[in-house]
C-alpha atoms as a PDB file:
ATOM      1  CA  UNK A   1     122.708  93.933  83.407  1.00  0.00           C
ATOM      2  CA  UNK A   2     125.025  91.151  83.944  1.00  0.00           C
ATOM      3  CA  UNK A   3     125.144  91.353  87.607  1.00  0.00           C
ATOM      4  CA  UNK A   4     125.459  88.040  89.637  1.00  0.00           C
ATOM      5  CA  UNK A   5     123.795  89.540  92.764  1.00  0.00           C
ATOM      6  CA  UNK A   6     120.726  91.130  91.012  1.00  0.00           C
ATOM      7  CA  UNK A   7     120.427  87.796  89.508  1.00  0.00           C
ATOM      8  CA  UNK A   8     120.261  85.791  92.893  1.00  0.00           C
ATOM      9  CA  UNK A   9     118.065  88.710  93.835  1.00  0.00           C
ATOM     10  CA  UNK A  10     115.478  88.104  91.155  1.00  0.00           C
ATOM     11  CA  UNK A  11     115.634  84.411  91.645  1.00  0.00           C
ATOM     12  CA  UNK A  12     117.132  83.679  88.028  1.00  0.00           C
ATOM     13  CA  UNK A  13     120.107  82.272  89.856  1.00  0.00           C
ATOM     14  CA  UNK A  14     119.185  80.068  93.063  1.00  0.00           C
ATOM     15  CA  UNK A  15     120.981  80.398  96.291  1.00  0.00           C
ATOM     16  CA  UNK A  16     119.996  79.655 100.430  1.00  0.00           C
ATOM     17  CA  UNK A  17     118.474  82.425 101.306  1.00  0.00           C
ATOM     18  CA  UNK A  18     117.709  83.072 104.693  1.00  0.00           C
ATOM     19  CA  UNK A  19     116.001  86.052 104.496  1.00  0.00           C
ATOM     20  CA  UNK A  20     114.155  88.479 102.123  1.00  0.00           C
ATOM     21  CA  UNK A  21     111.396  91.627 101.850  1.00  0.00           C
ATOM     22  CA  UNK A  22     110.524  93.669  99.311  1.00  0.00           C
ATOM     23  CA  UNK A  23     114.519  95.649  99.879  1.00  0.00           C
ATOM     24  CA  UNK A  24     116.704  93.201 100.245  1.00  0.00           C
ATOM     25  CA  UNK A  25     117.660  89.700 100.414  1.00  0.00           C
ATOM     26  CA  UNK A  26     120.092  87.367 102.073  1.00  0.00           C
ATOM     27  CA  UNK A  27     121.722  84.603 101.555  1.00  0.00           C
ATOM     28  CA  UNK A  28     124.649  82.307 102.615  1.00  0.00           C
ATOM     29  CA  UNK A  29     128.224  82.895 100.999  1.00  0.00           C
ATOM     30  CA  UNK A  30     129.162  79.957  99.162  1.00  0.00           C
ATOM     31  CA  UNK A  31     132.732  80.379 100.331  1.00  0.00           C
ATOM     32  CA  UNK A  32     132.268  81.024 104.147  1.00  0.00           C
ATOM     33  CA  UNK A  33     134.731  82.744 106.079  1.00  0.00           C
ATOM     34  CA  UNK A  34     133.008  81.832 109.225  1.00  0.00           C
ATOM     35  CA  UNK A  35     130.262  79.321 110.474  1.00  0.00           C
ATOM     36  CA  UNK A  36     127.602  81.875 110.117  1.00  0.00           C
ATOM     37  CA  UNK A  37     128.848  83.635 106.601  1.00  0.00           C
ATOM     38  CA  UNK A  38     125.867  85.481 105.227  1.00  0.00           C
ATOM     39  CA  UNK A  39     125.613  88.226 102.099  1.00  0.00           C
ATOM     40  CA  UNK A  40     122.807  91.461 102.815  1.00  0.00           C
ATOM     41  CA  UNK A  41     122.024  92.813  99.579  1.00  0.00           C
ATOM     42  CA  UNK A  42     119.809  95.246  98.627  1.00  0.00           C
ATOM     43  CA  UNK A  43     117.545  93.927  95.526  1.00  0.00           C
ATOM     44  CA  UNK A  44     118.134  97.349  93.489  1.00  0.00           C
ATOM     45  CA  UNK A  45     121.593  98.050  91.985  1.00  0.00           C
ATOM     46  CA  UNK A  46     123.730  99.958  93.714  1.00  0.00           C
ATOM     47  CA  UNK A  47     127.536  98.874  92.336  1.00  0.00           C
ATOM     48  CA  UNK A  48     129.466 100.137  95.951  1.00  0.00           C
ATOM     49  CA  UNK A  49     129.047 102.530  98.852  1.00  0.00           C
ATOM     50  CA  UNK A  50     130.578 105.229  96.397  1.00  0.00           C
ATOM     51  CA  UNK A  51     127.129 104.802  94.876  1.00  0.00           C
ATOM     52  CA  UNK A  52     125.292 106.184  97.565  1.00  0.00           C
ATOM     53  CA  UNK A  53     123.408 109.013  97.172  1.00  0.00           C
ATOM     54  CA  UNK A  54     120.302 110.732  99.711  1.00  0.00           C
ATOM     55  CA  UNK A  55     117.499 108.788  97.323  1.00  0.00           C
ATOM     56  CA  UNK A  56     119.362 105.214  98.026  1.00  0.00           C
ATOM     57  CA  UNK A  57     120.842 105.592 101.407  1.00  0.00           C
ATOM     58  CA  UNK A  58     118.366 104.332 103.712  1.00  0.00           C
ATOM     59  CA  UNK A  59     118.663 100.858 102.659  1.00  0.00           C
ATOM     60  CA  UNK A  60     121.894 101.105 104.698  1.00  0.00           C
ATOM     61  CA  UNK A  61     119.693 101.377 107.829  1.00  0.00           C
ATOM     62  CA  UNK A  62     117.446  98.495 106.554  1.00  0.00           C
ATOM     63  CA  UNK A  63     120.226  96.224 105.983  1.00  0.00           C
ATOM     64  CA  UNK A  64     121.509  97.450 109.703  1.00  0.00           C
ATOM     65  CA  UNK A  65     117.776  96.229 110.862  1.00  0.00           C
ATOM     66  CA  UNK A  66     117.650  93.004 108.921  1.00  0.00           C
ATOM     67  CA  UNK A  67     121.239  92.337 110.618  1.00  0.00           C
ATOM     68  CA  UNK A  68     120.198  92.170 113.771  1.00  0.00           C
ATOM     69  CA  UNK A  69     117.349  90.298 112.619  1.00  0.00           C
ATOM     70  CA  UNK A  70     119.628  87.716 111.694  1.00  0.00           C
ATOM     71  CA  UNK A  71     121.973  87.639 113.658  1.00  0.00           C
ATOM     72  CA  UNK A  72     119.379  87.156 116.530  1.00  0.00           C
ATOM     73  CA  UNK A  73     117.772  83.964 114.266  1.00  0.00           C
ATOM     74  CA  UNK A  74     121.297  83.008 113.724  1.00  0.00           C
ATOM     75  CA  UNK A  75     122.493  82.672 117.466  1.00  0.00           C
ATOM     76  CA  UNK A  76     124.840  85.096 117.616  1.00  0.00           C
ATOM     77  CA  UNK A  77     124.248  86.534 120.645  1.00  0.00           C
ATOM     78  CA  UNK A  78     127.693  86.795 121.789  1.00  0.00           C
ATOM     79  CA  UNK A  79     128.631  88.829 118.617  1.00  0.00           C
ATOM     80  CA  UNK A  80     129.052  89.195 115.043  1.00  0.00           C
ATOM     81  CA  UNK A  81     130.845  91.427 112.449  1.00  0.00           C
ATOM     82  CA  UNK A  82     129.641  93.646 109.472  1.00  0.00           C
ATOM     83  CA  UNK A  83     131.741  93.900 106.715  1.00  0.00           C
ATOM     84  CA  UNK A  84     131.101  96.262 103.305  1.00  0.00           C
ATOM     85  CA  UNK A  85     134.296  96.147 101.192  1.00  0.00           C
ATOM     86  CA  UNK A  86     134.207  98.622  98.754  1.00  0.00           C
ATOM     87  CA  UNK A  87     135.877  98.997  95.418  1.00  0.00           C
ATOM     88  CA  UNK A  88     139.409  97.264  94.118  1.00  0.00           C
ATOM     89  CA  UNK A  89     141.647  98.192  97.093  1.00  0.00           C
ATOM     90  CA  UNK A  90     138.982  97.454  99.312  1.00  0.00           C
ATOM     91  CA  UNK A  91     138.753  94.214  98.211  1.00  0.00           C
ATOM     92  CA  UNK A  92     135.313  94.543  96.687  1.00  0.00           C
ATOM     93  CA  UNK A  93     135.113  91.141  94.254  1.00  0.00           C
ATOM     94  CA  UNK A  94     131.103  91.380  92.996  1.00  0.00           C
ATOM     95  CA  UNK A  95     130.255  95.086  92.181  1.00  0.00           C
ATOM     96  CA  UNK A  96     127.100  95.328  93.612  1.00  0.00           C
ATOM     97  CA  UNK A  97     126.663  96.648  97.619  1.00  0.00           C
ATOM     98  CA  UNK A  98     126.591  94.102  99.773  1.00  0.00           C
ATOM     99  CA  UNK A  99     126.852  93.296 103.274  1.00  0.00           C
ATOM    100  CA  UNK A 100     129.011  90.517 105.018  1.00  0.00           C
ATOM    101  CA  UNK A 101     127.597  89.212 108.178  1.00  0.00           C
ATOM    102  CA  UNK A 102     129.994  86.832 109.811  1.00  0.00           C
ATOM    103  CA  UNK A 103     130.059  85.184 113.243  1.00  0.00           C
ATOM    104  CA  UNK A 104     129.565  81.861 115.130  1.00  0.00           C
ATOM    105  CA  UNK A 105     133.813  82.392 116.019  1.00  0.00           C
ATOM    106  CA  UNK A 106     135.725  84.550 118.190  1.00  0.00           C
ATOM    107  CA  UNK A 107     136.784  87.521 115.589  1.00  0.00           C
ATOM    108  CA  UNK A 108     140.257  89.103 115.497  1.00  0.00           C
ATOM    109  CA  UNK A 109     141.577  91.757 114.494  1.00  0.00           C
ATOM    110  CA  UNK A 110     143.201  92.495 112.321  1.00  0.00           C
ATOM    111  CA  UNK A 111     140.513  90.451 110.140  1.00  0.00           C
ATOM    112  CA  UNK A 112     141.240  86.683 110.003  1.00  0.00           C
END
């Protein structure tokens, strides 16, 4: 598979990672979008959240966990957002699930 996510998972491609266990891994965007920009993955392939199915859908929850996790080790006690974009329209650019967690700014909304 020529998947640039389950590469960074396996450690073929290097990245910062700031977290991982035998699920998932995370590691910081290399175009942030805020001054805490971090990507959740899970290490097995799932493409999008279309892919979800009742044997793969507790990593959801896991990533949820590790989230606070991080965002605890992070400082981001005064919030944070979540984002999962998920196919084309969505604005999904890497088809493999992933997890935006962004913060360290005041977030508005609409995104921005």
């Amino acid at each position: 598979m020529d998947c640039i996510f389950c590469k960074i998972a396996s450690g073929e491609i290097p990245s910062k990672k700031v977290y991982e266990d035998d699920r998932v891994c995370a590691f910081c965007d290399l175009d942030p979008q805020a001054p805490v920009h971090v990507l959740i993955i899970p290490k097995k392939h799932i493409s999008s959240i279309m892919e979800l199915d009742e044997e793969n859908a507790d990593v959801v929850s896991h990533v949820f966990l590790v989230a606070k996790r991080l965002a605890g080790e992070l400082g981001l006690e005064k919030g944070f957002r979540i984002v999962s974009n998920c196919g084309e329209d969505g604005g999904q650019s890497v088809l493999h699930l992933h997890f935006h967690l962004l913060g360290g700014r005041s977030m508005k909304w609409p995104p921005g």
